[in-house]
PDB file of N, CA and C in Angstrom:
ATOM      1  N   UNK A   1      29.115 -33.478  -1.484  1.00  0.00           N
ATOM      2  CA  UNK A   1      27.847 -33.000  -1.990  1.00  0.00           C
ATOM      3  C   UNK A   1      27.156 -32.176  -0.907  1.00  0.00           C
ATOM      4  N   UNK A   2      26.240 -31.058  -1.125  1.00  0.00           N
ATOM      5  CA  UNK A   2      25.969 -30.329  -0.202  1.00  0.00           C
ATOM      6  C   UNK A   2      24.465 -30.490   0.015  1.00  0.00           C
ATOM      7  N   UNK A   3      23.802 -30.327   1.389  1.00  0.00           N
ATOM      8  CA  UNK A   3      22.811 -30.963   1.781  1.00  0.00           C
ATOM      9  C   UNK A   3      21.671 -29.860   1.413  1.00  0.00           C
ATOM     10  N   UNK A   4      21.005 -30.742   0.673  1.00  0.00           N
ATOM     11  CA  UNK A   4      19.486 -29.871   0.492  1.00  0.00           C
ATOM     12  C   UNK A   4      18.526 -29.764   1.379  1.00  0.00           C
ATOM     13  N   UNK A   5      17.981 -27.948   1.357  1.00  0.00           N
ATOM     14  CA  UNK A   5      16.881 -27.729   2.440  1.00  0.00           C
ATOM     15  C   UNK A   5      15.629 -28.072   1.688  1.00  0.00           C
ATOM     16  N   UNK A   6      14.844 -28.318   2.475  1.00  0.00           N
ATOM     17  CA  UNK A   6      13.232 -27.853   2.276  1.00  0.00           C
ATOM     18  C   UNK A   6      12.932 -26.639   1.904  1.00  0.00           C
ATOM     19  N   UNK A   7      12.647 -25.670   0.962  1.00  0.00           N
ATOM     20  CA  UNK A   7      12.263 -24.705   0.368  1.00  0.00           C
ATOM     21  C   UNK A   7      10.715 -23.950   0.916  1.00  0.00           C
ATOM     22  N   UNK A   8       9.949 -25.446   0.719  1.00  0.00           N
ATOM     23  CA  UNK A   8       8.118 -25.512   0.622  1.00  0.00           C
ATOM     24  C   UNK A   8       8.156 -25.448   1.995  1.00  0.00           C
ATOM     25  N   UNK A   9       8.893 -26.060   2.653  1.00  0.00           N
ATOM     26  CA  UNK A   9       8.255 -26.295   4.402  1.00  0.00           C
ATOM     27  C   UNK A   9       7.631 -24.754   5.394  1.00  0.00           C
ATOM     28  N   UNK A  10       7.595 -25.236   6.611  1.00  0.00           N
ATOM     29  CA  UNK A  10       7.345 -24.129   7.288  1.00  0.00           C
ATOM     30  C   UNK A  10       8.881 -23.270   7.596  1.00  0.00           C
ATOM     31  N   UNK A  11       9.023 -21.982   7.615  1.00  0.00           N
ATOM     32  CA  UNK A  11      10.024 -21.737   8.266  1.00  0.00           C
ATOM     33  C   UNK A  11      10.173 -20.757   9.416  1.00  0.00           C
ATOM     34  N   UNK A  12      10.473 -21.446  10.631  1.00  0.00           N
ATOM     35  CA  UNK A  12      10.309 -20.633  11.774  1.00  0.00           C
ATOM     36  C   UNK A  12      11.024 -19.411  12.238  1.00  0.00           C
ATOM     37  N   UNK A  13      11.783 -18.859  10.861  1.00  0.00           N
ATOM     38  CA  UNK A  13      12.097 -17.144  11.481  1.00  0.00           C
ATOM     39  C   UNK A  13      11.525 -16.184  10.929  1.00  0.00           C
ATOM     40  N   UNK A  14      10.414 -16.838   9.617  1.00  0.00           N
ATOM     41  CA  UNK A  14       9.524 -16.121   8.817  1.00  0.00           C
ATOM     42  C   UNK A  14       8.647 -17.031   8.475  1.00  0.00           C
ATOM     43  N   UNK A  15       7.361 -16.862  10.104  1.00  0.00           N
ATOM     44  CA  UNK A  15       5.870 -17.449   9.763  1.00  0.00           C
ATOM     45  C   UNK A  15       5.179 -16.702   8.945  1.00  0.00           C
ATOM     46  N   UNK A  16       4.302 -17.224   8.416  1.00  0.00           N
ATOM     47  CA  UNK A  16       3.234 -16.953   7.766  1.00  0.00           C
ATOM     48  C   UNK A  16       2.602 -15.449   8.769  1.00  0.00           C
ATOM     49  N   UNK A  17       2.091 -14.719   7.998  1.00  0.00           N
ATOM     50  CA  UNK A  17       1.745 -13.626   9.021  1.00  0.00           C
ATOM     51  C   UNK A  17       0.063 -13.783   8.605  1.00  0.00           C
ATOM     52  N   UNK A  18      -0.657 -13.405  10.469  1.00  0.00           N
ATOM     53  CA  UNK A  18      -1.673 -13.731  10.363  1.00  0.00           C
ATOM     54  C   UNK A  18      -2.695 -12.505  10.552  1.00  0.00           C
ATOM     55  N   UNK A  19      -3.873 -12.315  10.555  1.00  0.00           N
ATOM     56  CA  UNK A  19      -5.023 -11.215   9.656  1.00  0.00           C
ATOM     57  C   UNK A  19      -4.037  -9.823  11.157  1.00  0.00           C
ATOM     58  N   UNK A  20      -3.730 -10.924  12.245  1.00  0.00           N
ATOM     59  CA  UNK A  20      -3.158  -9.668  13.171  1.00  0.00           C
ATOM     60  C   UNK A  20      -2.495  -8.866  13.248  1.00  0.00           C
ATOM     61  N   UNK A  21      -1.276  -9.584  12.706  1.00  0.00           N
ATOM     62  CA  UNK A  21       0.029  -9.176  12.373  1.00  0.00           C
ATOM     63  C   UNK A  21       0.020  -8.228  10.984  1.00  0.00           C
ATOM     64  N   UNK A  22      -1.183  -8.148   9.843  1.00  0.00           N
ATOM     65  CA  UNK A  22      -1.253  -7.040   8.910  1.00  0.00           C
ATOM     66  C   UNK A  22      -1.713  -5.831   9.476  1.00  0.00           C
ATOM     67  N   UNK A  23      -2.923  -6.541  10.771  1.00  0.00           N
ATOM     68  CA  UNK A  23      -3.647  -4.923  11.465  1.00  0.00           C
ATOM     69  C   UNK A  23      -2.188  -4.177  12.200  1.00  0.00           C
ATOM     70  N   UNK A  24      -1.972  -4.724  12.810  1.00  0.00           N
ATOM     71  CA  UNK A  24      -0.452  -4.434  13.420  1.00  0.00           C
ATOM     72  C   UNK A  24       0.442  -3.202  12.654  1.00  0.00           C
ATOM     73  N   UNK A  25       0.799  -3.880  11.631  1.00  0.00           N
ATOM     74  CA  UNK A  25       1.468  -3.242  10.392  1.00  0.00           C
ATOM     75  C   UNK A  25       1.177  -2.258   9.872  1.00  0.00           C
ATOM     76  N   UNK A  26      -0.185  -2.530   9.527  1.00  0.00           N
ATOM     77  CA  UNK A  26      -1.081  -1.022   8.803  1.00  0.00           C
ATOM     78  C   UNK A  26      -1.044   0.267   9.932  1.00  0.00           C
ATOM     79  N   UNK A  27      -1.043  -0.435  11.434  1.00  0.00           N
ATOM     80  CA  UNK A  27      -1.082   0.988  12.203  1.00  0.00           C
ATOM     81  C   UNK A  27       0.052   1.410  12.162  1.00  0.00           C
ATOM     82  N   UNK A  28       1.275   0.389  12.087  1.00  0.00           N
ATOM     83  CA  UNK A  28       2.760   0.963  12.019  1.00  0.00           C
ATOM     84  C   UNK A  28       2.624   1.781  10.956  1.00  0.00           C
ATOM     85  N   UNK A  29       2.208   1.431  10.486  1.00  0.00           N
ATOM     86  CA  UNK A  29       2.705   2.499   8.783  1.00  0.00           C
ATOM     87  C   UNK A  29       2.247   3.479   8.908  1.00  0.00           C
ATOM     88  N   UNK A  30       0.585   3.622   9.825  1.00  0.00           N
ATOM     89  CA  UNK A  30      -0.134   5.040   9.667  1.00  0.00           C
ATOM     90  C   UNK A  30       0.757   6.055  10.843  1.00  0.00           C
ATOM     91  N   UNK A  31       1.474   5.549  11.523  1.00  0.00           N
ATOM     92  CA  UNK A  31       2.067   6.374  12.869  1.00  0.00           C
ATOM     93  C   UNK A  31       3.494   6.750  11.960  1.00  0.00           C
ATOM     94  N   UNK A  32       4.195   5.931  11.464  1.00  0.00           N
ATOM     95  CA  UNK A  32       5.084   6.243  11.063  1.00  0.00           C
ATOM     96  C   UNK A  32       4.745   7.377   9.953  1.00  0.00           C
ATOM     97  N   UNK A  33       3.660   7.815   9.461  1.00  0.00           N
ATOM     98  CA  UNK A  33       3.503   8.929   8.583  1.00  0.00           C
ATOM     99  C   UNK A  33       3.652  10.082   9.563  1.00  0.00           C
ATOM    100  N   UNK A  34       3.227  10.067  10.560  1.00  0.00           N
ATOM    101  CA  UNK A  34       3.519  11.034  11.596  1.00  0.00           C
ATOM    102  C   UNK A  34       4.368  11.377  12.371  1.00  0.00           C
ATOM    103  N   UNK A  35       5.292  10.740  11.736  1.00  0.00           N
ATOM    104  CA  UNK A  35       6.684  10.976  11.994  1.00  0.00           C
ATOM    105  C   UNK A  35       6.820  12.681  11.593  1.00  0.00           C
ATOM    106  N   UNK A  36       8.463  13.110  11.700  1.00  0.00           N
ATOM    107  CA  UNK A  36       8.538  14.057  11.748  1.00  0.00           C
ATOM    108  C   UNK A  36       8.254  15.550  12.101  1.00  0.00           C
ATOM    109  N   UNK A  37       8.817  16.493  11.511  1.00  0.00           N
ATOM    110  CA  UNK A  37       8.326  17.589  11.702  1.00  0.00           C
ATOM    111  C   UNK A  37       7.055  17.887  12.004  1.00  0.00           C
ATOM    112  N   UNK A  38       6.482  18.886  12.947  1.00  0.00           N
ATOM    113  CA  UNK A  38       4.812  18.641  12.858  1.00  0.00           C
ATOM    114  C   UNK A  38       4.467  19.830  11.575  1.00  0.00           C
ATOM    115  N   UNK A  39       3.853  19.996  11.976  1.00  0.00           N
ATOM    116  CA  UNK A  39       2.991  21.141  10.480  1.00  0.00           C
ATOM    117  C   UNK A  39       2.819  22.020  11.112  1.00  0.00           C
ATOM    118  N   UNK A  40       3.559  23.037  10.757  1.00  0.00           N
ATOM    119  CA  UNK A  40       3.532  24.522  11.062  1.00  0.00           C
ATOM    120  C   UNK A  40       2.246  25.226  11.149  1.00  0.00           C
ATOM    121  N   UNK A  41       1.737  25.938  11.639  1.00  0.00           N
ATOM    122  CA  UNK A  41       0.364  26.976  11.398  1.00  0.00           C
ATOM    123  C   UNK A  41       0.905  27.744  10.198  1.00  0.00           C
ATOM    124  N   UNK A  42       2.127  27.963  10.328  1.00  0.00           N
ATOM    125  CA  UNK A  42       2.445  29.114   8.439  1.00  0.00           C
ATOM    126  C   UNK A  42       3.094  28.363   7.747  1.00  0.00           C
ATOM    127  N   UNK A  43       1.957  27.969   7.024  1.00  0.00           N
ATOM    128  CA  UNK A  43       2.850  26.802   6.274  1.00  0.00           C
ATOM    129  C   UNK A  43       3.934  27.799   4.820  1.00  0.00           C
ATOM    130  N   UNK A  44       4.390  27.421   4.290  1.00  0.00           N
ATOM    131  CA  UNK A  44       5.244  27.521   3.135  1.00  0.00           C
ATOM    132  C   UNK A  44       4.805  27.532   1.608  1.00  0.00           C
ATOM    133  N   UNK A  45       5.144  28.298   0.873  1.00  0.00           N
ATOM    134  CA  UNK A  45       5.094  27.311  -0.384  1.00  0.00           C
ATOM    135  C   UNK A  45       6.444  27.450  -1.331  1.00  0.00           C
ATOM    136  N   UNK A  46       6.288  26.281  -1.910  1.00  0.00           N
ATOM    137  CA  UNK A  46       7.780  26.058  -2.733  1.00  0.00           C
ATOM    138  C   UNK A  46       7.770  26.687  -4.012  1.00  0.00           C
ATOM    139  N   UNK A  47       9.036  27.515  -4.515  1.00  0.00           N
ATOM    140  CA  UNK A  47       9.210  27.977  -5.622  1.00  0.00           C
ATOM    141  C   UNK A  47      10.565  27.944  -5.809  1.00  0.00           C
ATOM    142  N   UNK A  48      10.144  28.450  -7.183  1.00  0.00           N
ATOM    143  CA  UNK A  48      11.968  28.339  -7.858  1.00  0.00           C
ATOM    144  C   UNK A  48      12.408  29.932  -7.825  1.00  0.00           C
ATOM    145  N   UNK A  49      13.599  30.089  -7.260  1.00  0.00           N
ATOM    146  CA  UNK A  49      14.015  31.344  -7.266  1.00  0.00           C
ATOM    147  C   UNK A  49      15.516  31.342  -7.724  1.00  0.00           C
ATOM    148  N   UNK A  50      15.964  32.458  -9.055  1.00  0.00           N
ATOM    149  CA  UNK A  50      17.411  32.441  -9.050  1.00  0.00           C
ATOM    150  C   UNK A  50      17.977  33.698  -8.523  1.00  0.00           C
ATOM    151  N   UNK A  51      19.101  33.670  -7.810  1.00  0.00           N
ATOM    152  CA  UNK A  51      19.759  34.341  -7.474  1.00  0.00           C
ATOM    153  C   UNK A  51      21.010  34.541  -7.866  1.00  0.00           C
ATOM    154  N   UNK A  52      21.812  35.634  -7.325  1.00  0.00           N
ATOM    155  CA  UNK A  52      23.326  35.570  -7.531  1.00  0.00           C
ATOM    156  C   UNK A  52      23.733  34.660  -6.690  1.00  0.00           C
ATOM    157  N   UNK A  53      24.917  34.314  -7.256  1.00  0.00           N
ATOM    158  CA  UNK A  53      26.185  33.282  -6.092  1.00  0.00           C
ATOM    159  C   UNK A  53      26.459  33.833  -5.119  1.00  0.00           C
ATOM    160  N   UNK A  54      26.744  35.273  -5.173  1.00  0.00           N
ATOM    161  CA  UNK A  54      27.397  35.606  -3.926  1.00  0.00           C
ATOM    162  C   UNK A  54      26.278  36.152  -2.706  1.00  0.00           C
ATOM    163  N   UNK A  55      25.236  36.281  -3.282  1.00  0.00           N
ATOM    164  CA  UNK A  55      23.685  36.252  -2.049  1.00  0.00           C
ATOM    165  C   UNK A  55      23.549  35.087  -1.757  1.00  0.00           C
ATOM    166  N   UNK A  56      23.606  33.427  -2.339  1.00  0.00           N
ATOM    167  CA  UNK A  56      23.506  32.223  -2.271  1.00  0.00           C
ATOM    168  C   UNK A  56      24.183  32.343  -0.866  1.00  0.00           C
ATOM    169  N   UNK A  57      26.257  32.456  -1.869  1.00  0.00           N
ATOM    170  CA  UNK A  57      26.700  32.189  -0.597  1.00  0.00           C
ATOM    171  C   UNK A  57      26.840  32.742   0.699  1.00  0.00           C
ATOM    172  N   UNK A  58      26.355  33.828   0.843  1.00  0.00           N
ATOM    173  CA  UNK A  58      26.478  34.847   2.086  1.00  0.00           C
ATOM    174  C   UNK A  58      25.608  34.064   2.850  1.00  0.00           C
ATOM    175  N   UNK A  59      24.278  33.899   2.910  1.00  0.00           N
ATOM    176  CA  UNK A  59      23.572  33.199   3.450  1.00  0.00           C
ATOM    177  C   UNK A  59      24.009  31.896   3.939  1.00  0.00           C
ATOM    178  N   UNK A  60      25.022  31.026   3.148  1.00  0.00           N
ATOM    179  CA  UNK A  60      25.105  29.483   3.231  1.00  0.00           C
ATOM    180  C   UNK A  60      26.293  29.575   4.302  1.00  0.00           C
ATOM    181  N   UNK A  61      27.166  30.641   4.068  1.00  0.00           N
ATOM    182  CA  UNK A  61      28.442  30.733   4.910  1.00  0.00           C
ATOM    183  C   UNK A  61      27.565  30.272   6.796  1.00  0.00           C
ATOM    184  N   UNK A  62      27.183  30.367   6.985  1.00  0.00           N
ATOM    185  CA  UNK A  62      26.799  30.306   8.578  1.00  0.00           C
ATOM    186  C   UNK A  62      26.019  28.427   8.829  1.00  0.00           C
ATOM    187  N   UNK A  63      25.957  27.993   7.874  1.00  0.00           N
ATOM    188  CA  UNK A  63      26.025  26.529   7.732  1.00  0.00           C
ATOM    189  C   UNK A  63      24.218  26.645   7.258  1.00  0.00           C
ATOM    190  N   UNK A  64      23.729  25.655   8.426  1.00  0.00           N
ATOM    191  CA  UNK A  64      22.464  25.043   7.911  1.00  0.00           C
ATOM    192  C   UNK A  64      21.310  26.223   8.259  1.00  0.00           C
ATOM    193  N   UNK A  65      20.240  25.973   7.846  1.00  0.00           N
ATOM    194  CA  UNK A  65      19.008  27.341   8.243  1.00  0.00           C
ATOM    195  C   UNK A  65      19.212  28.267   7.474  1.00  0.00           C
ATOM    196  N   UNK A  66      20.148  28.217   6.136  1.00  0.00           N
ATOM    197  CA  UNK A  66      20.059  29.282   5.468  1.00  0.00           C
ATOM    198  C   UNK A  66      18.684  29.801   4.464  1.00  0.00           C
ATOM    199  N   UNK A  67      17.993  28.777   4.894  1.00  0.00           N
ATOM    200  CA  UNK A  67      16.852  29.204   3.761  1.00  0.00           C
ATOM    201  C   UNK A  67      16.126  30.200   4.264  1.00  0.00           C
ATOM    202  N   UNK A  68      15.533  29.761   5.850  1.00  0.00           N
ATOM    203  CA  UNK A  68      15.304  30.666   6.770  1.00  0.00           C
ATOM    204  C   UNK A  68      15.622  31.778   7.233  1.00  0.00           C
ATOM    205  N   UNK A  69      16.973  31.538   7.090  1.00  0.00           N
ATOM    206  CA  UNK A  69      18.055  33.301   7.055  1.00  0.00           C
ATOM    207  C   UNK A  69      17.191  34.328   6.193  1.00  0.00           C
ATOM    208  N   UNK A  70      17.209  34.061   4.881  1.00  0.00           N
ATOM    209  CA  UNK A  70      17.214  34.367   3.726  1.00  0.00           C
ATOM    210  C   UNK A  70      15.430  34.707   3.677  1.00  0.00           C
ATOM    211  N   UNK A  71      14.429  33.466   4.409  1.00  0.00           N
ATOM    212  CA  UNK A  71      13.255  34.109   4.148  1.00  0.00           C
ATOM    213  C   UNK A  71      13.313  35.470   5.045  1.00  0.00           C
ATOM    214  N   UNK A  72      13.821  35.088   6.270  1.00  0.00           N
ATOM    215  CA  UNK A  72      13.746  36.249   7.366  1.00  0.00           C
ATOM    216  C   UNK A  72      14.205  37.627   7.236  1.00  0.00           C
ATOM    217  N   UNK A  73      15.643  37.609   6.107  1.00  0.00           N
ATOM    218  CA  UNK A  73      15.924  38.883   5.304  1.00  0.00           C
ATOM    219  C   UNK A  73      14.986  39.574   4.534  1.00  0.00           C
ATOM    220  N   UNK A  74      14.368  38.622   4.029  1.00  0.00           N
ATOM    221  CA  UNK A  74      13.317  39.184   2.484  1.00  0.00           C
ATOM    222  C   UNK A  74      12.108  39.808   3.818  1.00  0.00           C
ATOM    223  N   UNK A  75      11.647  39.005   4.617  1.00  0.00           N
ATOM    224  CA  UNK A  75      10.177  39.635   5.704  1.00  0.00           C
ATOM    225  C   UNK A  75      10.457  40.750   5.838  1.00  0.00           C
ATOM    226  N   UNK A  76      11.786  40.973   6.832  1.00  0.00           N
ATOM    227  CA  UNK A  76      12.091  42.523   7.507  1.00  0.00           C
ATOM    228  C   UNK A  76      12.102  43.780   6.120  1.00  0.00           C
ATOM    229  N   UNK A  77      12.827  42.939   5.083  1.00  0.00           N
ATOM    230  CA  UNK A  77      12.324  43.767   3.809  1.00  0.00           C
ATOM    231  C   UNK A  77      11.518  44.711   3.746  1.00  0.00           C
ATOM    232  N   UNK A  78      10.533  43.624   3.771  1.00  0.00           N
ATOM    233  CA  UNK A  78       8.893  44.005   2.838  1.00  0.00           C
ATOM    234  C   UNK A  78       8.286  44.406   4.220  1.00  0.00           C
ATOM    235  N   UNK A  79       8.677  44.250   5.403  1.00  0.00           N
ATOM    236  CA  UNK A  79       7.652  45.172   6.529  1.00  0.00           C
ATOM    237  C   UNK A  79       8.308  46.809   6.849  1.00  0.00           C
ATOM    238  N   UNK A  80       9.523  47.057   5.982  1.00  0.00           N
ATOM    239  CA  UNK A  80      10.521  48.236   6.090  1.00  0.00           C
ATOM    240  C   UNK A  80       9.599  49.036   4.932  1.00  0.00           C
ATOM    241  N   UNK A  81       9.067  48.545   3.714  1.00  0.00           N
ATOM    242  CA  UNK A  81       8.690  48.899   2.463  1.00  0.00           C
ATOM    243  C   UNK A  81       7.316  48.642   2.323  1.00  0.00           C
ATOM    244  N   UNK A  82       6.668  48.782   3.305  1.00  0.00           N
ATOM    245  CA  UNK A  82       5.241  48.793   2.947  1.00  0.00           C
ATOM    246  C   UNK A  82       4.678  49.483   3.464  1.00  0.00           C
TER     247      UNK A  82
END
């Protein structure tokens, strides 16, 4: 027969957490929003754009940063044409 635990009792690898240990937490959480990337001065905005496949892939061929490629093509563009 196999031996029964205490369920209700205290258990000492998960105390009760006290008013400290939430202040604690809440700052973890607010720092961890500040994680990442910082925020650009030019920020972005998101849209849907379709293209051909083979402009897709020309851009994608050189691996990651292709979006950037691709905005940086369209800039020199529009400062050639204005």
């Amino acid at each position: 027969m196999s031996k029964s635990t205490d369920v209700t009792g205290p258990d000492a690898e998960n105390p009760e957490w006290t008013d400290e240990m939430f202040a604690r937490a809440r700052r973890g959480t607010e720092a961890a929003r500040r994680l990442g990337r910082p925020k650009s001065e030019k920020t972005k905005r998101s849209t849907t754009l379709r293209l051909d496949e083979d402009v897709i892939e020309f851009f994608k061929r050189d691996g990651k940063g292709w979006q950037t490629r691709l905005n940086n093509a369209l800039r020199e563009y529009v400062s050639e044409h204005r």
